[in-house]
N, C-alpha and C. Protein backbone atom coordinates (compact mmCIF):
# COMPACT_ATOMS: atom_id res chain seq x y z
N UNK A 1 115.71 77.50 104.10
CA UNK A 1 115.19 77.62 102.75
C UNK A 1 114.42 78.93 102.64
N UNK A 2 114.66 79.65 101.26
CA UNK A 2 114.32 80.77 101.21
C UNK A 2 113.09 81.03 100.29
N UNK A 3 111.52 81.50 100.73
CA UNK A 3 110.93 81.63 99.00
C UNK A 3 111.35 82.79 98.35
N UNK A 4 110.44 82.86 97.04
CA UNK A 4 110.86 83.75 96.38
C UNK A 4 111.10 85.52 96.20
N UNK A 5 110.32 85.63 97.63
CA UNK A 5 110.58 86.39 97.65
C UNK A 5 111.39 87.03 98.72
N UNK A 6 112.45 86.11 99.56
CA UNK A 6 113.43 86.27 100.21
C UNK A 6 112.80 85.74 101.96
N UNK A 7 112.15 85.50 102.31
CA UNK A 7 111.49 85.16 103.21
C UNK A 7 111.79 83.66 103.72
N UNK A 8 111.98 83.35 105.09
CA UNK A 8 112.36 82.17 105.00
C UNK A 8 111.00 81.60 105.77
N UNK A 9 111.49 79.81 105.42
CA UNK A 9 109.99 79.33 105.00
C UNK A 9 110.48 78.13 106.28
N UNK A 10 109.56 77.80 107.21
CA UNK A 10 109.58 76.73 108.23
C UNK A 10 109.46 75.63 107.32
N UNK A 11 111.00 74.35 108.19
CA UNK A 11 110.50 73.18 107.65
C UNK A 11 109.45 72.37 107.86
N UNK A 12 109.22 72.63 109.42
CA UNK A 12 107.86 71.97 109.65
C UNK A 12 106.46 72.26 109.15
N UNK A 13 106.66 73.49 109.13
CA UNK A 13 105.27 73.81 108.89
C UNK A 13 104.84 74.03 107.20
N UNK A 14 104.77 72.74 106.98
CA UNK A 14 104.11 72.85 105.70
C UNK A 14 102.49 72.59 105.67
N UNK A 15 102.30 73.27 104.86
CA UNK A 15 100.89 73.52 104.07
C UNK A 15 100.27 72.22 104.46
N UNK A 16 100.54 70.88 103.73
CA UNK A 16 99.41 69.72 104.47
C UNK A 16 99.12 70.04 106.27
N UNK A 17 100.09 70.38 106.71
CA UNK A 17 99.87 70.36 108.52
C UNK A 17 99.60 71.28 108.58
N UNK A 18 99.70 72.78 107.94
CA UNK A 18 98.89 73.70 108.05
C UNK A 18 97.13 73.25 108.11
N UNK A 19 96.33 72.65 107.02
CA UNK A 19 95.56 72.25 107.03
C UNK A 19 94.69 71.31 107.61
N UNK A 20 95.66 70.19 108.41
CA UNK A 20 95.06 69.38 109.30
C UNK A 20 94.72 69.92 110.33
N UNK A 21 94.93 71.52 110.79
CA UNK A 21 94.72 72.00 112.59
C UNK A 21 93.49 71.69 112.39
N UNK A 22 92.23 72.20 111.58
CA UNK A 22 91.01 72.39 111.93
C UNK A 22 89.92 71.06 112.06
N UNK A 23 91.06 70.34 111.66
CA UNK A 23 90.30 68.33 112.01
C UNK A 23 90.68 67.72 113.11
N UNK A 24 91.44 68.61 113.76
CA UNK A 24 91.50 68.11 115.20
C UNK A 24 90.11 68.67 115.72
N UNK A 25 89.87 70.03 115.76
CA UNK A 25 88.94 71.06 116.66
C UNK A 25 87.69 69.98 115.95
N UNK A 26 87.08 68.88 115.11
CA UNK A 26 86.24 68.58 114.59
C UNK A 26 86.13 67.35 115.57
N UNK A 27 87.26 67.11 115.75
CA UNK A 27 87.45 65.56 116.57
C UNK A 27 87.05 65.63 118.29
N UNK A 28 86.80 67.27 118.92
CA UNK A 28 87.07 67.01 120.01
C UNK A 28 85.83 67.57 120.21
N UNK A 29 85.37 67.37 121.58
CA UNK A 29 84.00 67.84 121.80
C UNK A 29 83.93 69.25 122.54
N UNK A 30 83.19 69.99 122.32
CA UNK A 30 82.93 71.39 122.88
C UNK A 30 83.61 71.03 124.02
N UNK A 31 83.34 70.60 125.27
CA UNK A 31 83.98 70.42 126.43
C UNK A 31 85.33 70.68 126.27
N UNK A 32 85.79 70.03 125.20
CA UNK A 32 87.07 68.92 125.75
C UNK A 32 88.24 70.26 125.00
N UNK A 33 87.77 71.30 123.83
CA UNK A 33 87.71 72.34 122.98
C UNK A 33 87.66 73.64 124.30
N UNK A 34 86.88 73.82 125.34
CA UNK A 34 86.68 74.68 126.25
C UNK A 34 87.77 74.59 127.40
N UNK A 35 88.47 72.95 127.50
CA UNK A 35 89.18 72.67 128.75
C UNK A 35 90.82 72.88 127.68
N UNK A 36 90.99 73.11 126.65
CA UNK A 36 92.07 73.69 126.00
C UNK A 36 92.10 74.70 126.09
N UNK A 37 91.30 75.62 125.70
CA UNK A 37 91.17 77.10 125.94
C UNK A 37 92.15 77.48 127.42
N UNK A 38 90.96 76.93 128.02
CA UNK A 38 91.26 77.81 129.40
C UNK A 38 92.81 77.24 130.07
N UNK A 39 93.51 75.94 129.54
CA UNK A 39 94.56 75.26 129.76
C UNK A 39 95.22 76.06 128.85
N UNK A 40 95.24 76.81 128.08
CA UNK A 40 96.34 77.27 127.22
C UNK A 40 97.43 78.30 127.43
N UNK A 41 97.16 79.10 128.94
CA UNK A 41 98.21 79.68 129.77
C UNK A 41 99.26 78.44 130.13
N UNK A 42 98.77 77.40 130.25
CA UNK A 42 99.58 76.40 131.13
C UNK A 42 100.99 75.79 129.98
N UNK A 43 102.16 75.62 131.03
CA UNK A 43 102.71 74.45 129.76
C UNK A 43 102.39 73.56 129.61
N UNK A 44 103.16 72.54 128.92
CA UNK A 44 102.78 70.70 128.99
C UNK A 44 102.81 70.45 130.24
N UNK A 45 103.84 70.38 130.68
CA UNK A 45 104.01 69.61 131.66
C UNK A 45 103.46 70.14 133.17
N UNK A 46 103.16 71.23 133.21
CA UNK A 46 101.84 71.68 134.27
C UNK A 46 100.59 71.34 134.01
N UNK A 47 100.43 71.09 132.74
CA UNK A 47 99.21 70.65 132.36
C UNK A 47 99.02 69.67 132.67
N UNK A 48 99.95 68.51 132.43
CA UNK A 48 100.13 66.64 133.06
C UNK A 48 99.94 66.74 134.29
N UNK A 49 100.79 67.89 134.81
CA UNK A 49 100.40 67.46 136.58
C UNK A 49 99.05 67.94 136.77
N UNK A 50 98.56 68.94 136.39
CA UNK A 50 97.06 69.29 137.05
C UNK A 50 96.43 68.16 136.05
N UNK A 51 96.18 67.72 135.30
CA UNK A 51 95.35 66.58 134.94
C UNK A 51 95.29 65.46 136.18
N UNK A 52 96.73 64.79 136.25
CA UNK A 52 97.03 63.82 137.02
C UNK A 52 96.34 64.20 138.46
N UNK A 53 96.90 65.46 138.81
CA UNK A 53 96.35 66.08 140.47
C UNK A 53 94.60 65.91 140.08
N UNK A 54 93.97 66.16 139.42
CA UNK A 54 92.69 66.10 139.29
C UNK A 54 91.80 64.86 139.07
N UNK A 55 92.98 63.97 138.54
CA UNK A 55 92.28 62.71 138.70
C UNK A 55 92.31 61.70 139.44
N UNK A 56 93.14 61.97 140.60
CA UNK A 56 93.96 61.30 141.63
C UNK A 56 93.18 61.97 143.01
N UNK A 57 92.76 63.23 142.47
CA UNK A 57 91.44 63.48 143.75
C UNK A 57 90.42 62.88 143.60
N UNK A 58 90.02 62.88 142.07
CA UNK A 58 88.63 62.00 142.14
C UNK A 58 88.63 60.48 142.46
N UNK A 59 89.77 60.08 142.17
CA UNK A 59 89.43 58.63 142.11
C UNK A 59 89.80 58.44 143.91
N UNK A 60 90.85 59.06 144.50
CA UNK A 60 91.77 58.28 146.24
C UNK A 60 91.16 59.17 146.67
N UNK A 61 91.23 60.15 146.52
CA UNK A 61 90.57 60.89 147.71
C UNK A 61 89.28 61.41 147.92
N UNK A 62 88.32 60.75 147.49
CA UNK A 62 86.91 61.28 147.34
C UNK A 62 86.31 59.99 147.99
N UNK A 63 85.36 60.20 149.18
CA UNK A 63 84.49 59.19 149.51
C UNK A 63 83.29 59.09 148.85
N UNK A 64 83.07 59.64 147.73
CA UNK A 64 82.02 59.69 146.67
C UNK A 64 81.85 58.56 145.77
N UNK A 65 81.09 57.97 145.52
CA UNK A 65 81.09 56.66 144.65
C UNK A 65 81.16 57.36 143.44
N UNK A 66 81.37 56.63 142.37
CA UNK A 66 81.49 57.23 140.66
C UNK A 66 80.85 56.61 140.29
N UNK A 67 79.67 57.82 139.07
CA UNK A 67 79.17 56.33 138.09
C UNK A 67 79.89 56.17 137.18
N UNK A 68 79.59 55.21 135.89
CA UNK A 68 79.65 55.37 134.77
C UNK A 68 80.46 56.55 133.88
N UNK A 69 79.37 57.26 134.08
CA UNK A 69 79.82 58.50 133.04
C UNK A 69 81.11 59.45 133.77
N UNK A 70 81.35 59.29 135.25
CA UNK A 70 82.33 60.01 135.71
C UNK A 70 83.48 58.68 135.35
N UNK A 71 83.72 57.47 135.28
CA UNK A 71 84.40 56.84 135.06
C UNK A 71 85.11 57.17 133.98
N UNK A 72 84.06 57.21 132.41
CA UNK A 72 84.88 57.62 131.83
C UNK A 72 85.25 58.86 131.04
N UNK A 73 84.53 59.63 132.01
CA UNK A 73 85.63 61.04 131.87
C UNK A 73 87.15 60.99 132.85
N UNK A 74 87.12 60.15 133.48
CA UNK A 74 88.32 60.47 134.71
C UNK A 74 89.51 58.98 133.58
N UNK A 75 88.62 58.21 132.88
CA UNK A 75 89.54 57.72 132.18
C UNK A 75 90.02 58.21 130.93
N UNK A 76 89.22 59.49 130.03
CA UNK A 76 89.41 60.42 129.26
C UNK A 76 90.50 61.51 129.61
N UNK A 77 90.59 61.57 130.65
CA UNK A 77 91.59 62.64 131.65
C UNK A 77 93.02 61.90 131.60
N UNK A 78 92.94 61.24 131.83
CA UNK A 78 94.07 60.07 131.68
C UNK A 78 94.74 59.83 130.51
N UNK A 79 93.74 59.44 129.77
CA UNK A 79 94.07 59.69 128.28
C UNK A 79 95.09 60.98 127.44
N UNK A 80 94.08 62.16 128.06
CA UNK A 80 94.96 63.33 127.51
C UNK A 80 96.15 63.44 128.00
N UNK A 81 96.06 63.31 129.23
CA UNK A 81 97.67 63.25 129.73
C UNK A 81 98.64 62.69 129.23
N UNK A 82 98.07 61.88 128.79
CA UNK A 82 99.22 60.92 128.00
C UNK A 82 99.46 61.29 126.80
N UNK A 83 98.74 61.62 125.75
CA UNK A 83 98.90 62.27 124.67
C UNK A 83 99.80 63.38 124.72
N UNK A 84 99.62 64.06 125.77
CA UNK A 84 100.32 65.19 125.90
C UNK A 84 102.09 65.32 126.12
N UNK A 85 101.62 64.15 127.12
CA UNK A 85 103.37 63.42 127.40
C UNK A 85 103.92 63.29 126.46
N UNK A 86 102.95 62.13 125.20
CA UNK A 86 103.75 62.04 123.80
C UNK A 86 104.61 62.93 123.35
N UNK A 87 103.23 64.17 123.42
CA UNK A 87 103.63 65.52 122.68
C UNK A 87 104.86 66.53 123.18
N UNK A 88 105.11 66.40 124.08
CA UNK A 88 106.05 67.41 124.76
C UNK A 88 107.61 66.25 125.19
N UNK A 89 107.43 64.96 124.65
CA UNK A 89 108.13 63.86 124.57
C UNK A 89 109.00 63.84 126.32
């Protein structure tokens, strides 16, 4: 599809999803906003494995007890991975 002024126009990317990017960056926390950044050389699916590799050290291979709050960041880690899987299907 062409606009008017001869230019062709993405089907996906329309204007409502243009507008939703910046309500994600609202949804995520500085951290979580800083660990995209620096992940954004990576593809998906290197990204799944170093998530997975990172949370599979903390949890089997660490003789370190976890509290709480490392629990659920290492179950937040988990989380993204999976999202991501979604995303890269």
């Amino acid at each position: 599809m062409s606009t008017q002024d001869g230019q062709k126009s993405c089907p996906q990317g329309s204007n409502a999803h243009a507008q939703s990017v910046p309500k994600i960056s609202q949804m995520l926390s500085p951290a979580q906003i800083q660990l995209l950044d620096y992940a954004d050389a990576l593809d998906g699916p290197d990204l799944v494995k170093s998530l997975k590799l990172l949370h599979n050290i903390a949890v089997y291979h660490s003789s370190e007890p976890l509290d709480e709050a490392e629990k659920d960041a290492l179950y937040s880690i988990k989380g993204l991975w999976e999202c991501i899987e979604r995303v890269i299907g």
